[in-house]
Protein backbone atom coordinates (compact mmCIF):
# COMPACT_ATOMS: atom_id res chain seq x y z
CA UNK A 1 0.00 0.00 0.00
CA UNK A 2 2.80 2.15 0.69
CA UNK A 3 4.64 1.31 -2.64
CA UNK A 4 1.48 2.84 -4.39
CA UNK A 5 1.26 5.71 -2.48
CA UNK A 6 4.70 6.93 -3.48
CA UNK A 7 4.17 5.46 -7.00
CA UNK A 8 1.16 8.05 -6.90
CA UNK A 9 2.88 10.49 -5.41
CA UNK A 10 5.71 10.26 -8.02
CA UNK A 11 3.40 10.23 -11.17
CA UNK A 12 1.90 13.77 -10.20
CA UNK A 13 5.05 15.12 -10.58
CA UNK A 14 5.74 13.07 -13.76
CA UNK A 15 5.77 14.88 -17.41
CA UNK A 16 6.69 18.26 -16.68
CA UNK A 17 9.55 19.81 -18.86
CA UNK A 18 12.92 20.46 -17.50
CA UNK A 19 12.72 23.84 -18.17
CA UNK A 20 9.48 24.12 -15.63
CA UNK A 21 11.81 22.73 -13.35
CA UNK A 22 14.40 25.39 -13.76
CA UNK A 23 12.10 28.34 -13.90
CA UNK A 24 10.99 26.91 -10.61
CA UNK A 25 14.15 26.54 -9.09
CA UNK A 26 14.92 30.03 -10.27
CA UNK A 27 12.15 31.19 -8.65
CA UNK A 28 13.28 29.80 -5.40
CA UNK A 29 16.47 31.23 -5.35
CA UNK A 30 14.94 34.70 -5.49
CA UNK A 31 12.25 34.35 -3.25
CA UNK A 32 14.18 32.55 -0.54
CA UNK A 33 15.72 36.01 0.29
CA UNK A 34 12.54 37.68 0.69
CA UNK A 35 12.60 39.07 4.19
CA UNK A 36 12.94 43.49 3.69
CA UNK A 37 9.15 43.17 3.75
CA UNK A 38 8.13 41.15 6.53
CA UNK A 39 10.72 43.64 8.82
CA UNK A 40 10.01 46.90 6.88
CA UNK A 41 7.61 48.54 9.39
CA UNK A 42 9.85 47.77 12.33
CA UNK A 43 13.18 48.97 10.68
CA UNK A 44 11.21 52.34 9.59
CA UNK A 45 10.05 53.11 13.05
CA UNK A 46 12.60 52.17 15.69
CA UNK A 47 15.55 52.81 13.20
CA UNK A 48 14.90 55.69 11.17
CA UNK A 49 12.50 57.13 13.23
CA UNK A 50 9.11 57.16 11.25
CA UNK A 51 5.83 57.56 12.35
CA UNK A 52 3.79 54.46 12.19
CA UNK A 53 1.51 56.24 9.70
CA UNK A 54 5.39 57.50 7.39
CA UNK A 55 5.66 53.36 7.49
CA UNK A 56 2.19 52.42 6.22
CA UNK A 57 2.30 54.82 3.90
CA UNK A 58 5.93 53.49 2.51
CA UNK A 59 3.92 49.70 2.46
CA UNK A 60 0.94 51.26 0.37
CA UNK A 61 3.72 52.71 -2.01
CA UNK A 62 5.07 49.53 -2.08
CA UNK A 63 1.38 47.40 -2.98
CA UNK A 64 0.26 50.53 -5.53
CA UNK A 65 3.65 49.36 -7.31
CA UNK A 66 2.56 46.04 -6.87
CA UNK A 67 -0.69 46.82 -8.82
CA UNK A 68 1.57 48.84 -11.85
CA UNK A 69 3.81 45.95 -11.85
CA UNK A 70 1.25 43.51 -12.67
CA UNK A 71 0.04 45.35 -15.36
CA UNK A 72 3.57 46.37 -17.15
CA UNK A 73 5.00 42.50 -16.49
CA UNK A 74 1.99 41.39 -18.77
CA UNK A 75 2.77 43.56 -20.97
CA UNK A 76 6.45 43.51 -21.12
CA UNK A 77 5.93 39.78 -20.98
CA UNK A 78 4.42 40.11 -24.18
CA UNK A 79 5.87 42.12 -25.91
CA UNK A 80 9.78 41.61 -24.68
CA UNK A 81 9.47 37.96 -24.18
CA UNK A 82 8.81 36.44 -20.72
CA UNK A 83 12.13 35.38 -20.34
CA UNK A 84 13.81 38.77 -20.96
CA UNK A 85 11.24 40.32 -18.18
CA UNK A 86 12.00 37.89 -15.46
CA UNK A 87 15.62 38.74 -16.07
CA UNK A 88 14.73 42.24 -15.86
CA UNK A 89 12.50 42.08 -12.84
CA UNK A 90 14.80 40.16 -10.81
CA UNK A 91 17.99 42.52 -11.62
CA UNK A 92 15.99 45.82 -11.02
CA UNK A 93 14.70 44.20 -7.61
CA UNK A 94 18.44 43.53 -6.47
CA UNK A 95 19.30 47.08 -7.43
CA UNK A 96 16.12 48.57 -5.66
CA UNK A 97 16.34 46.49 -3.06
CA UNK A 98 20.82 47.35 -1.42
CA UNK A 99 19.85 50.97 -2.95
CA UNK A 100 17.28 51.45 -0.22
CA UNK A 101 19.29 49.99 2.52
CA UNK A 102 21.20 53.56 2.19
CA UNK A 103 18.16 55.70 1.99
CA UNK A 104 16.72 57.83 5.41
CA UNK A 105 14.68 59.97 3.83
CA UNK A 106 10.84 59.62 3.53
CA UNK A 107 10.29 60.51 -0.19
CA UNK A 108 13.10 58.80 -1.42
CA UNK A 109 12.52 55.33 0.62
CA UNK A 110 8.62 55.65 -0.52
CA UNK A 111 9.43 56.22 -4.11
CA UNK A 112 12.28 53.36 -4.56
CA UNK A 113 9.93 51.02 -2.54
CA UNK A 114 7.19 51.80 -5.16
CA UNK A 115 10.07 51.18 -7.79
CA UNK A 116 10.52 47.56 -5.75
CA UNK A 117 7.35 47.00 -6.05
CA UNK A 118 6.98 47.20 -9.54
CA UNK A 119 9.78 45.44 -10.31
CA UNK A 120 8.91 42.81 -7.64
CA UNK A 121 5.16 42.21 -9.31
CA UNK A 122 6.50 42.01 -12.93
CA UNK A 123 8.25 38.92 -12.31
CA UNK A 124 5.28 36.71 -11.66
CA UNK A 125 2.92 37.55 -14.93
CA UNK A 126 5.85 36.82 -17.03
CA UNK A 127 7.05 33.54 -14.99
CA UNK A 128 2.96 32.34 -15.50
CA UNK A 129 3.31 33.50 -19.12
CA UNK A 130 7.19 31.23 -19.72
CA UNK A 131 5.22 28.13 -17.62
CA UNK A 132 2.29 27.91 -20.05
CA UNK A 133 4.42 28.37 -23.25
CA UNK A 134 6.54 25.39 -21.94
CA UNK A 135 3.83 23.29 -20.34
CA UNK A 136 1.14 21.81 -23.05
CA UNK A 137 -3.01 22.34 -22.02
CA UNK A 138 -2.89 19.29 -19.71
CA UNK A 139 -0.30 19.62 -17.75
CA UNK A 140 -0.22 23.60 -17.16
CA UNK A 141 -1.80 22.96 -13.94
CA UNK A 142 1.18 21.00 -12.38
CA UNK A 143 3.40 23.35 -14.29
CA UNK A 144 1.89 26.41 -12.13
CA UNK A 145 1.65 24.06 -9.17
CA UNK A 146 5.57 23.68 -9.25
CA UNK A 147 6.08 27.08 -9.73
CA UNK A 148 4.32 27.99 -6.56
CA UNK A 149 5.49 25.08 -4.44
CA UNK A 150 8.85 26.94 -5.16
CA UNK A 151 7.61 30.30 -4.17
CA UNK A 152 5.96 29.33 -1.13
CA UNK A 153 9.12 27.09 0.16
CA UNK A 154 11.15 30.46 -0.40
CA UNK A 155 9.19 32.83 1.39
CA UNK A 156 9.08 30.24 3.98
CA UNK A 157 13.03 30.46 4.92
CA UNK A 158 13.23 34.02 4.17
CA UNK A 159 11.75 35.86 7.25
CA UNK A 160 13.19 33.17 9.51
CA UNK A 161 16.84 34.09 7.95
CA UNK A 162 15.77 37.73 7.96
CA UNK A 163 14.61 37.10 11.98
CA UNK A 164 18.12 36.20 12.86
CA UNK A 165 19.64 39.20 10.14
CA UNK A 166 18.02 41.76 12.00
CA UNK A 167 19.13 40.94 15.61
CA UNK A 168 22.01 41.61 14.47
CA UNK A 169 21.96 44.69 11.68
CA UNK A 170 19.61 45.48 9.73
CA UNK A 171 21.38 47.03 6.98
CA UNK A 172 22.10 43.18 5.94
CA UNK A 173 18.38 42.37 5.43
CA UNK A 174 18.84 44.91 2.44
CA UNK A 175 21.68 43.08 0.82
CA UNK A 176 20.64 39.62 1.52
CA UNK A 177 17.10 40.01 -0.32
CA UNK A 178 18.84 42.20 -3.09
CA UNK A 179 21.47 39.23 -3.69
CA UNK A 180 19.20 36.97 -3.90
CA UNK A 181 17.30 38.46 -6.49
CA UNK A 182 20.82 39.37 -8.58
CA UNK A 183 21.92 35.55 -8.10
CA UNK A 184 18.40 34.57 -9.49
CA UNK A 185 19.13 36.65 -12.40
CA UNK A 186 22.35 34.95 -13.05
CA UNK A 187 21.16 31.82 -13.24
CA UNK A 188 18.20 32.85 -14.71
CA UNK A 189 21.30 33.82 -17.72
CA UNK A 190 22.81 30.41 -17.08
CA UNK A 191 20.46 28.33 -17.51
CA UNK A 192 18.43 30.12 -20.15
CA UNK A 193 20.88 31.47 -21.72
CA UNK A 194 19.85 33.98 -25.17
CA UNK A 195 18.94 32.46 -28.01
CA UNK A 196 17.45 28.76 -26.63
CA UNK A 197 14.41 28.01 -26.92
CA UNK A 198 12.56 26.43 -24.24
CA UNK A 199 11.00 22.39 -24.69
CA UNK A 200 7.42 22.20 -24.78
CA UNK A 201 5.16 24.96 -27.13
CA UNK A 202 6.36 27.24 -29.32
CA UNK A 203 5.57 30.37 -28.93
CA UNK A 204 3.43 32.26 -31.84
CA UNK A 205 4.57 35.02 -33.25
CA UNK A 206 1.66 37.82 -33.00
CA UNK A 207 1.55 41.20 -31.93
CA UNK A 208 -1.68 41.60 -29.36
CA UNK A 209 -3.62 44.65 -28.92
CA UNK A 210 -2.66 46.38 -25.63
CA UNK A 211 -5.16 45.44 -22.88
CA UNK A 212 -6.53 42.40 -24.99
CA UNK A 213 -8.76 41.08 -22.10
CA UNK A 214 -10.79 44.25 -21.91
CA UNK A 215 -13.41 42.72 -24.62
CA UNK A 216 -13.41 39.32 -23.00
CA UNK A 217 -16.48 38.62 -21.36
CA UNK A 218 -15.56 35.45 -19.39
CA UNK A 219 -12.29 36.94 -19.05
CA UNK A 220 -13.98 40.09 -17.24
CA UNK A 221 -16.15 37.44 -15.14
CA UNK A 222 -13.43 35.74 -14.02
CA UNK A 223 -11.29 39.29 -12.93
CA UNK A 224 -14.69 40.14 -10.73
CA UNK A 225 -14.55 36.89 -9.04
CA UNK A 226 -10.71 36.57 -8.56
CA UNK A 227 -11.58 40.28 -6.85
CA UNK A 228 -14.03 38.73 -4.33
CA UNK A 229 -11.49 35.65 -4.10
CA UNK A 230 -8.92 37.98 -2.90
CA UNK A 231 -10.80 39.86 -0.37
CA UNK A 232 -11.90 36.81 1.17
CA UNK A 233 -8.28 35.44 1.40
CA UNK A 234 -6.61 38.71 2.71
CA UNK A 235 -8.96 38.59 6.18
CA UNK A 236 -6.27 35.06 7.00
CA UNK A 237 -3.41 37.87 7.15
CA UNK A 238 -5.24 40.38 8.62
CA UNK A 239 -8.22 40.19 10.73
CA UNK A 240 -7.96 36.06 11.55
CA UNK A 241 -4.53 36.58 13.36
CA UNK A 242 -6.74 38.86 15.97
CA UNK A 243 -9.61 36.87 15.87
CA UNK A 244 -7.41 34.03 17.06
CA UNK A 245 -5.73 36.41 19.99
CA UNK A 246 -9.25 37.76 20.99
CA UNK A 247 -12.26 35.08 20.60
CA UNK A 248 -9.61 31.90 20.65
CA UNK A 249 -7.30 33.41 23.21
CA UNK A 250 -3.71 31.92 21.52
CA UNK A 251 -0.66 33.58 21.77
CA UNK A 252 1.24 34.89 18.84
CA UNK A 253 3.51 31.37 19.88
CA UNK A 254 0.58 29.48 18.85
CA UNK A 255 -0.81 31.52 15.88
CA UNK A 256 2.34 31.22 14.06
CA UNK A 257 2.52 27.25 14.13
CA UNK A 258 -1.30 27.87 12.47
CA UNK A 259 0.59 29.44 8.96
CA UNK A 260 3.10 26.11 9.02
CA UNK A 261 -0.12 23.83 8.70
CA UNK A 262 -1.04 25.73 6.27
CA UNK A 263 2.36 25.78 4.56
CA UNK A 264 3.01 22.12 5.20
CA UNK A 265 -0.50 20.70 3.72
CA UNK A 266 0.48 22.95 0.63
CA UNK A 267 4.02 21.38 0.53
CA UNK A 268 2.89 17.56 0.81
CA UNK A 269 -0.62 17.60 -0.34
CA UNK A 270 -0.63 20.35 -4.11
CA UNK A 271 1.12 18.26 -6.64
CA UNK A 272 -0.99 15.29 -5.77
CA UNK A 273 -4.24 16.97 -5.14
CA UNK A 274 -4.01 19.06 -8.36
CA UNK A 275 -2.87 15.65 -10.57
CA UNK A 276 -6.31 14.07 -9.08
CA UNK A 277 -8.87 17.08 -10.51
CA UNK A 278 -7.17 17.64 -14.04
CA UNK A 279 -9.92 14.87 -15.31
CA UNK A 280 -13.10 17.65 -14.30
CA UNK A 281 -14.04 20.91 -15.27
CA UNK A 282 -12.03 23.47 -14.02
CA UNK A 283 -15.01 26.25 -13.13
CA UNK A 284 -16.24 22.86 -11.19
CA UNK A 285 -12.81 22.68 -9.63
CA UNK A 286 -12.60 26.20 -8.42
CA UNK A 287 -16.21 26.50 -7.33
CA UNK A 288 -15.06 23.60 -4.77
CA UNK A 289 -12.29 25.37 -3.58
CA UNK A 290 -14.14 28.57 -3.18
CA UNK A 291 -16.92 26.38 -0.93
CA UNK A 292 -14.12 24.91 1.30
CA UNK A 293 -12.58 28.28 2.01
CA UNK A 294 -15.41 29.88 3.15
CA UNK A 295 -16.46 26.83 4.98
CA UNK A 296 -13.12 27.29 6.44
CA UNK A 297 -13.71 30.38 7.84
CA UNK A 298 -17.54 30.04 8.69
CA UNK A 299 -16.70 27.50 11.02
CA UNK A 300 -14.40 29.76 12.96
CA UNK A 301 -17.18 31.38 15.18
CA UNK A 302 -18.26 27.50 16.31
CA UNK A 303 -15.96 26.10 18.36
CA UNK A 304 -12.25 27.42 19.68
CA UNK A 305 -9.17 26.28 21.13
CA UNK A 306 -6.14 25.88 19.00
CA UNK A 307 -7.00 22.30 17.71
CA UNK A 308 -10.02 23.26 15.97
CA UNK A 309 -8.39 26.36 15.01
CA UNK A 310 -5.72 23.89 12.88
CA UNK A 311 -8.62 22.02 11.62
CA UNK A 312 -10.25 25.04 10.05
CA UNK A 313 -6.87 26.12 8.72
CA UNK A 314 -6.86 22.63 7.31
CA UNK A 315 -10.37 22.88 5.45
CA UNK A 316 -9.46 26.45 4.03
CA UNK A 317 -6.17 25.04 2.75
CA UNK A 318 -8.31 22.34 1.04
CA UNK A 319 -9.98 25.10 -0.72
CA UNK A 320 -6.73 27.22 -1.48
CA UNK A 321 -4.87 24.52 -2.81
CA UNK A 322 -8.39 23.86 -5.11
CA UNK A 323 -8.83 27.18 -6.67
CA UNK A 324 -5.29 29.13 -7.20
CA UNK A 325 -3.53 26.42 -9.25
CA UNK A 326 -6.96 26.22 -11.67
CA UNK A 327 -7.56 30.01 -12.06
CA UNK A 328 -4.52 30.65 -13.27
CA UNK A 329 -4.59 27.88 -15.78
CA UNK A 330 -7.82 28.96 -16.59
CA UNK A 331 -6.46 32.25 -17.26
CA UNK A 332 -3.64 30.67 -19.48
CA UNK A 333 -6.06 28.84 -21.37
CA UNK A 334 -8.56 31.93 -22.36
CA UNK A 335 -5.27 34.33 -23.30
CA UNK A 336 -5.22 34.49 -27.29
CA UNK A 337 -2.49 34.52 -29.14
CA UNK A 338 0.26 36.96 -28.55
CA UNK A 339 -1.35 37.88 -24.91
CA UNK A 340 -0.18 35.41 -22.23
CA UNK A 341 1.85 37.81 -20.27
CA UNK A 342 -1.66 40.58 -20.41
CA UNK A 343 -3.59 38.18 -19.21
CA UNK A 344 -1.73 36.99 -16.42
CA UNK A 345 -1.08 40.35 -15.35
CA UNK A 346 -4.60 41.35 -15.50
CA UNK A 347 -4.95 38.15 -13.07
CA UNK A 348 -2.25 39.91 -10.61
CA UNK A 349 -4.19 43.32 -11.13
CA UNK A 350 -7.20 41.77 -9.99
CA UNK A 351 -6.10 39.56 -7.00
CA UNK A 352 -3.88 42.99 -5.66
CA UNK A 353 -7.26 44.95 -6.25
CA UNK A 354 -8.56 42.63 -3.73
CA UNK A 355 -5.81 42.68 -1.56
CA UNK A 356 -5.80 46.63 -1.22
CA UNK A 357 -9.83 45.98 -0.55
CA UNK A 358 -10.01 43.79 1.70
CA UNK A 359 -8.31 44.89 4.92
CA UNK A 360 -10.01 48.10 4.86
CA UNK A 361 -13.31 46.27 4.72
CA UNK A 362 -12.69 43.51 6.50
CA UNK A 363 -10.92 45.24 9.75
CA UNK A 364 -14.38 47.94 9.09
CA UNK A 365 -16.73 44.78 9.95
CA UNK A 366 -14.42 43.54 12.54
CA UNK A 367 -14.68 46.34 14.55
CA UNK A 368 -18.46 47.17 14.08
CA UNK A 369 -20.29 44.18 13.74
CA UNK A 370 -17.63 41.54 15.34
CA UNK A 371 -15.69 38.73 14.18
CA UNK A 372 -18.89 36.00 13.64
CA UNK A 373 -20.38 38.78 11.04
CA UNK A 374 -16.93 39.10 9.88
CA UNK A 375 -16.70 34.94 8.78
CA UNK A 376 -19.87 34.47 8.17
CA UNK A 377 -20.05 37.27 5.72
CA UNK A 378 -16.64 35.54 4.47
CA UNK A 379 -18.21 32.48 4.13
CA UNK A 380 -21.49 34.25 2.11
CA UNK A 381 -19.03 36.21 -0.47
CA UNK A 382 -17.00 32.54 -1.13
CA UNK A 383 -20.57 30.64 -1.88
CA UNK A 384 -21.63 33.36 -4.25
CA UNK A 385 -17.81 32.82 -5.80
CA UNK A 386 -18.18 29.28 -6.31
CA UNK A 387 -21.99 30.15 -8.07
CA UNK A 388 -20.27 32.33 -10.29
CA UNK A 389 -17.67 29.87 -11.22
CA UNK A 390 -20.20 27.01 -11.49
CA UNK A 391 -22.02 29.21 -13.86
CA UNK A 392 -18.90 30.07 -15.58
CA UNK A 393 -18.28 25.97 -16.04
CA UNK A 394 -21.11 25.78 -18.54
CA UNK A 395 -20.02 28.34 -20.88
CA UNK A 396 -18.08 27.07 -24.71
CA UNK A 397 -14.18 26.40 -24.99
CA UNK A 398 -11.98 29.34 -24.47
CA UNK A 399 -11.34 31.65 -27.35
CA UNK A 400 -7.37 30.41 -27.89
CA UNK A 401 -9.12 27.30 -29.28
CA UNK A 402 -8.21 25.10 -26.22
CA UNK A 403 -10.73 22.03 -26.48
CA UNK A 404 -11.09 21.94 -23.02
CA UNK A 405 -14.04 23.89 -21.17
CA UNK A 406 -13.54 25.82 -18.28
């Protein structure tokens, strides 16, 4: 029984392309250093002095570049060549990223981290947009499965490095995470070096019309719900850490070891889980994954200690590890000729949309109506999500003559 559990386990990784591999492992190596964030408000206000207002307003710099960045990766994808942009994004980000450790000033730290965050966001349109033109239709899901396996294991050892960094100076945070992204650039040159094509589809040679997605209907539906998606899924990084220190009573010892199940389910459980739904529709697939996250957090207000807690952690997982793999392969599969990288970035538009949303609403219910209208509200906004996505499971093939429906 064993045997055929790992034989299982094996197969879902089987049949991706090398060069999925490598993008992945590329990918790694830049987000492994990613730790100036996670310390950024701290290192504004008991190092340089700011107000804790100066330091939001440096992180909202920072996400309103995220937003640009989606946008111009997409495009740049497209029009420069995916490769070309992750090379770019990852060089500018080491640059941006040792400049500001020498920067005191409030305009000039808000400007370069807007700068950062630009470059930062660019990367991840064009790294979606090299995935699906080396990963054929029926694998893409995997492909983008690997690709955030890698990102997630990164970001997992790069606040923990950064933890120890900044007990001792935190002027090395800034070169660490800028290193990083410059030694992800040179392999990025090493192992994709100019002129080789990757394995797996050729690209088309096509020039799109800027902002291609604008006169796609399902396209458009599937921006609105990714939107609603993203509000939903902020609240776990926002308003569910003080939900668990108020209603569940945990300590921030506890709430932290809530993330790693999180993290760990992801690590063991995406590859395998993903393999196992490529056989049904994927508006089905997402509409499950948008029911188990807001069961997820519904169940919250029914029952505390920190068990339970991990066991709705568990069920949201269930849902995340549904529904971000398949919407951005359904993404992939709707993007016509010529307009990967737009419609990938249009993806990261709409999910940082959400993300600049949601706190402001969420913490707004939170403190007015409490944290049961909070997650049950959650839970109301994820069932009319998985609707829309069950209604958008009945609609034709997508227009880049994929045979597939969504």
């Amino acid at each position: 029984m064993l045997s055929d559990i790992v034989r299982k386990y094996r197969a879902s990784y089987a049949g991706l392309p090398r060069d999925a591999w490598a993008l992945s492992f590329i990918l790694f190596i830049n987000m492994s250093g990613t730790m100036v964030v996670f310390f950024l408000t701290l290192y504004l206000t008991r190092h340089l002095g700011f107000t804790v207002a100066r330091a939001g307003q440096v992180l909202s710099g920072y996400g309103f570049g995220m937003l640009l960045g989606n946008l111009l990766g997409g495009l740049a994808s497209d029009r420069l060549g995916p490769r070309r942009t992750q090379r770019l994004s990852m060089a500018l980000s080491g640059v941006f990223l040792i400049s500001l450790g020498f920067l005191r000033d409030f305009p000039s730290i808000l400007a370069f981290m807007f700068l950062y965050g630009v470059s930062a966001a660019a990367l991840f349109p064009a790294n979606a947009s090299a995935l699906a033109e080396i990963c054929a239709p029926e694998i893409r899901s995997r492909g983008f499965v690997l690709s955030r396996l890698a990102n997630n294991l990164g970001v997992t050892i790069g606040p923990v490095v950064g933890g120890f960094l900044a007990g001792r100076h935190y002027g090395l945070l800034f070169w660490v995470d800028g290193t990083t992204c410059l030694l992800a650039a040179l392999a990025f040159f090493i192992m994709f070096p100019a002129g080789r094509r990757s394995g797996g589809i050729a690209p088309k040679e096509k020039r799109p019309q800027p902002l291609a997605w604008r006169h796609d209907g399902i396209m458009i539906s599937i921006l609105a719900l990714t939107i609603g998606l993203s509000t939903v899924f902020i609240q776990l990084f926002g308003t569910f850490p003080l939900y668990m220190k108020s209603a569940f009573g945990l300590s921030e010892r506890l709430i932290g070891p809530l993330f790693a199940v999180n993290t760990v389910l992801i690590v063991i459980f995406q590859m395998p889980l993903t393999h196992s739904v490529e056989r049904f529709k994927r508006g089905r697939v997402a509409a499950s994954g948008a029911v188990f996250l807001g069961a997820g957090l519904g169940l919250l207000p029914l029952g505390r200690g920190a068990l339970y807690a991990a066991a709705t952690v568990a069920v949201w997982t269930v849902g995340e590890m549904l529904i971000m793999p398949t919407l951005v392969t359904m993404i992939s599969l709707r993007a016509p000729e010529g307009a990967q990288g737009q419609y990938q970035g249009a993806f990261g538009l709409a999910f940082g949309i959400g993300s600049v949303l949601g706190p402001v609403l969420g913490t707004h219910l939170y403190e007015t109506a409490g944290g049961t209208a909070l997650w049950f509200a959650a839970a109301g906004l994820s069932s009319a999500i998985a609707a829309g996505f069950l209604a958008l499971s009945r609609t034709d093939a997508p227009p880049s003559g994929e045979s597939e429906a969504l």
